[in-house]
C-alpha atoms as a PDB file:
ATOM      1  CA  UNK A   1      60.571  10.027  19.256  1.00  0.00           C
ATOM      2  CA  UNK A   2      58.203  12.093  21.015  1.00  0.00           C
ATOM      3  CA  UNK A   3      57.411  13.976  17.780  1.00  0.00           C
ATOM      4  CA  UNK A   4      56.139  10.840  16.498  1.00  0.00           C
ATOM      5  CA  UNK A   5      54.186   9.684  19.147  1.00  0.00           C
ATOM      6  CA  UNK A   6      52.220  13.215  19.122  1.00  0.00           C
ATOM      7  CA  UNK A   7      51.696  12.562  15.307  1.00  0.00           C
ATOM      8  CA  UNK A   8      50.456   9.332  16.015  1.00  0.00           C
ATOM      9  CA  UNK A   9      47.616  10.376  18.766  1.00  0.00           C
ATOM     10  CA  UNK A  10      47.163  13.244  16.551  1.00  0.00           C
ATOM     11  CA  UNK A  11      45.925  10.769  13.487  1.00  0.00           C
ATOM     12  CA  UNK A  12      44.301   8.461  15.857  1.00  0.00           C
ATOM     13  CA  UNK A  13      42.072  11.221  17.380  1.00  0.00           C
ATOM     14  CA  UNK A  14      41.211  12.259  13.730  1.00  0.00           C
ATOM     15  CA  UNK A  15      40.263   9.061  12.731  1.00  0.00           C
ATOM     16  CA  UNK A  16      38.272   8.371  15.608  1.00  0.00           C
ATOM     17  CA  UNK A  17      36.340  11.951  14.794  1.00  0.00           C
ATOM     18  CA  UNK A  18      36.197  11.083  11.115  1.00  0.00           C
ATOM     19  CA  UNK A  19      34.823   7.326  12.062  1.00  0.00           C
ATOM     20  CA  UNK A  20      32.021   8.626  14.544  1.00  0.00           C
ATOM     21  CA  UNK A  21      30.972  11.050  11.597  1.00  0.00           C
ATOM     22  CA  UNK A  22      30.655   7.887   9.162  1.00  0.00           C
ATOM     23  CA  UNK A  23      28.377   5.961  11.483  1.00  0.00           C
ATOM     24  CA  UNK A  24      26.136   8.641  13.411  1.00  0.00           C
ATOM     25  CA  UNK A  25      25.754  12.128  11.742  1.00  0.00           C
ATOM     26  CA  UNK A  26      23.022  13.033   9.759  1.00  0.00           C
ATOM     27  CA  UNK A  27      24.787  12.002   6.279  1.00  0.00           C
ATOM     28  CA  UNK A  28      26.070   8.726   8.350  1.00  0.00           C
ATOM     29  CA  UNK A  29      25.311   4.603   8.011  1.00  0.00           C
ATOM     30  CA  UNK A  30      22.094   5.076  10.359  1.00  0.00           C
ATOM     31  CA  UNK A  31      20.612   8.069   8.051  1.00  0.00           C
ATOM     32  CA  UNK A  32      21.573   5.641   4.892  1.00  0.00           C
ATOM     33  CA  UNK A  33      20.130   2.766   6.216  1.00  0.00           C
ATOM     34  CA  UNK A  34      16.633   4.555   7.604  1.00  0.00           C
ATOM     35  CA  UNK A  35      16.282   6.341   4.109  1.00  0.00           C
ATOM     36  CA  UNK A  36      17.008   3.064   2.393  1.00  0.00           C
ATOM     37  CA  UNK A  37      14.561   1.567   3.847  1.00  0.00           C
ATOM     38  CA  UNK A  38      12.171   4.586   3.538  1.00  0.00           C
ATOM     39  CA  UNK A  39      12.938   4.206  -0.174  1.00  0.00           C
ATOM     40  CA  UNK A  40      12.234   0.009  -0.444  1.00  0.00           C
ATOM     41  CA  UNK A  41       8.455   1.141   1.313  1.00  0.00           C
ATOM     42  CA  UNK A  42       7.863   3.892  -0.972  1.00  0.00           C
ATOM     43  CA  UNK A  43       8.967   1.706  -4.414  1.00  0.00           C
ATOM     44  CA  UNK A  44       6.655  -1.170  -2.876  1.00  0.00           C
ATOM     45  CA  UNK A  45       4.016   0.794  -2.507  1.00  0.00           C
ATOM     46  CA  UNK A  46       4.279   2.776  -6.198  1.00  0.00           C
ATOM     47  CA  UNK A  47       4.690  -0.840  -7.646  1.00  0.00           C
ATOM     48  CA  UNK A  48       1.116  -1.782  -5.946  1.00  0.00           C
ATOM     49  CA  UNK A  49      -0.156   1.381  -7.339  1.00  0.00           C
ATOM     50  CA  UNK A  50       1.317   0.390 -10.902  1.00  0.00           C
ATOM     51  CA  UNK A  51      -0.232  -3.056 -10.673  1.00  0.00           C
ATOM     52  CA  UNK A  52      -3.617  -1.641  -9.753  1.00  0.00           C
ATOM     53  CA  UNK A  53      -3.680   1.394 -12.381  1.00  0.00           C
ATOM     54  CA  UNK A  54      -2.706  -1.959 -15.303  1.00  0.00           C
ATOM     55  CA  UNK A  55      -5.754  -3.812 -13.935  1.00  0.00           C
ATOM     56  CA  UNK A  56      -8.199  -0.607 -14.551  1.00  0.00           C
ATOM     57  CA  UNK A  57      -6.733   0.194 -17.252  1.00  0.00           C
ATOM     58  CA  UNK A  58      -7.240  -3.481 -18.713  1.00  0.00           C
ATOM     59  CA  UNK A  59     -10.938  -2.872 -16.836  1.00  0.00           C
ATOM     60  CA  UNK A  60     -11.172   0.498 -18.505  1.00  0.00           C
ATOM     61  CA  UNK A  61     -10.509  -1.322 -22.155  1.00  0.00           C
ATOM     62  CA  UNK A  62     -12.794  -4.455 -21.755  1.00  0.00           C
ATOM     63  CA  UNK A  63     -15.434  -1.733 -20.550  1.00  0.00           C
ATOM     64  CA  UNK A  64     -14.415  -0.199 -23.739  1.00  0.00           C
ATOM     65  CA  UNK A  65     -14.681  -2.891 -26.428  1.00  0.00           C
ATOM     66  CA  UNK A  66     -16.536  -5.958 -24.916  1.00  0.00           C
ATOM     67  CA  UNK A  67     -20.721  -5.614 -24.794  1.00  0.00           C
ATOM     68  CA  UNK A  68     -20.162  -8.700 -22.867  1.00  0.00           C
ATOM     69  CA  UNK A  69     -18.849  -7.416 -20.100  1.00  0.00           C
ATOM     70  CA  UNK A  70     -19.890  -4.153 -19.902  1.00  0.00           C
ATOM     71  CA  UNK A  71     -24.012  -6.006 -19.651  1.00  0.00           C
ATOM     72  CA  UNK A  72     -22.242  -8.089 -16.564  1.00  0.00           C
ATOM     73  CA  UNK A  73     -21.080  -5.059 -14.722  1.00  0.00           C
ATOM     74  CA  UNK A  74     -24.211  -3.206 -15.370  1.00  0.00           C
ATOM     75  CA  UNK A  75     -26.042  -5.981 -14.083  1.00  0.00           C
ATOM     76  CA  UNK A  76     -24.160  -6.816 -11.345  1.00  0.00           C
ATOM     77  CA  UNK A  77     -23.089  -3.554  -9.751  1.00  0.00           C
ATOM     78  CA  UNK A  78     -26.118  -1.324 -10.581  1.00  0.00           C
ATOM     79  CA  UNK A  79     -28.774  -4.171 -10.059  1.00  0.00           C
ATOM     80  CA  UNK A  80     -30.496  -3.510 -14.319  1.00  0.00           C
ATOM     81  CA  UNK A  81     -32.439  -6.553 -15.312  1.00  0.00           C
ATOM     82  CA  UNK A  82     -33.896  -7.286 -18.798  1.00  0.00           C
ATOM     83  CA  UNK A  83     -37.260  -6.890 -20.061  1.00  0.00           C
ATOM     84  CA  UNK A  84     -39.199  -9.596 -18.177  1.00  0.00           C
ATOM     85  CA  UNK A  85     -36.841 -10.293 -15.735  1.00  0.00           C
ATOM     86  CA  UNK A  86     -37.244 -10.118 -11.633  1.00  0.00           C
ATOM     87  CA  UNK A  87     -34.897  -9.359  -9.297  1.00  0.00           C
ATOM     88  CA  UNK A  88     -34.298 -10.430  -6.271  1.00  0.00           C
ATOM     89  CA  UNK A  89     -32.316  -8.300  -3.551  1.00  0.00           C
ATOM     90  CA  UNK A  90     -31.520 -10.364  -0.165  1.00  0.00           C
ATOM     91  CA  UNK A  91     -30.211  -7.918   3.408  1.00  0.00           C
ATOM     92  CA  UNK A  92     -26.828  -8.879   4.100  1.00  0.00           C
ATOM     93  CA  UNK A  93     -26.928 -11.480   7.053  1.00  0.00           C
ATOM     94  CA  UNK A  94     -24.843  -9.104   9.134  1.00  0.00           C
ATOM     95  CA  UNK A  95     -27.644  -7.420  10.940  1.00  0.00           C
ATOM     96  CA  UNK A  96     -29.751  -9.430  13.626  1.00  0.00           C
ATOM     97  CA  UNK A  97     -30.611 -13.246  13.397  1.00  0.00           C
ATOM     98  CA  UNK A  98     -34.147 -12.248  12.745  1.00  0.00           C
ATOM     99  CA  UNK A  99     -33.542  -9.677  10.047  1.00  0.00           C
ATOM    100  CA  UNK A 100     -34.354  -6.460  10.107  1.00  0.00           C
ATOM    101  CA  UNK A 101     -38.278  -7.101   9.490  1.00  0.00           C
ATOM    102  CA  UNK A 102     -39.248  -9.267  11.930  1.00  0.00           C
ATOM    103  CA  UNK A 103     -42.337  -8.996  13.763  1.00  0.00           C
ATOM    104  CA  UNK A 104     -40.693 -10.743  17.114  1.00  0.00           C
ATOM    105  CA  UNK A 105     -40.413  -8.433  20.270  1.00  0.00           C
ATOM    106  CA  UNK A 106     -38.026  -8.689  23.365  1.00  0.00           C
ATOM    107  CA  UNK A 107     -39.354  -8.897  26.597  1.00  0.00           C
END
């Protein structure tokens, strides 16, 4: 009887050993669940980076094959005008109230 009851604290003890392993060593539940979710951040962000390399790529081709839109990107990022035309450039109304230009002085 007491040969038993040694082999039963004897498989208990192990089990307990073998369950704290499981949950908190470095191959454990915790390290599984922070690289899981070290893994769910890092595919979210290469799926952002997918999305935006399809919409230059779709930029890249319409840049490619479409006058169109190649004269409207010109025109609006680089400021070109036709023959004849004026352009106007306003300052961004971040600056002061008065602009930048203003011949008013504070006393």
């Amino acid at each position: 009887m007491r040969g038993r009851i040694v082999l039963v604290t004897l498989l208990l003890i192990i089990n307990l050993f073998l369950l704290g392993r499981l949950i908190w060593s470095d191959q454990g539940i915790f390290a599984y669940l922070e690289l899981k979710g070290r893994y769910d951040s890092l595919q979210q962000k290469l799926d952002d980076v997918d999305g935006k390399s399809l919409d230059l790529s779709q930029e890249i081709r319409k840049l490619k094959s479409d006058k169109g839109y190649q004269e409207k990107v010109v025109r609006e990022r680089m400021n070109f005008v036709k023959k004849d035309e004026l352009l106007y450039i306003f300052p961004d109304e971040k600056g002061k109230p008065g602009g930048e230009g203003t011949d008013e002085r504070e006393n």
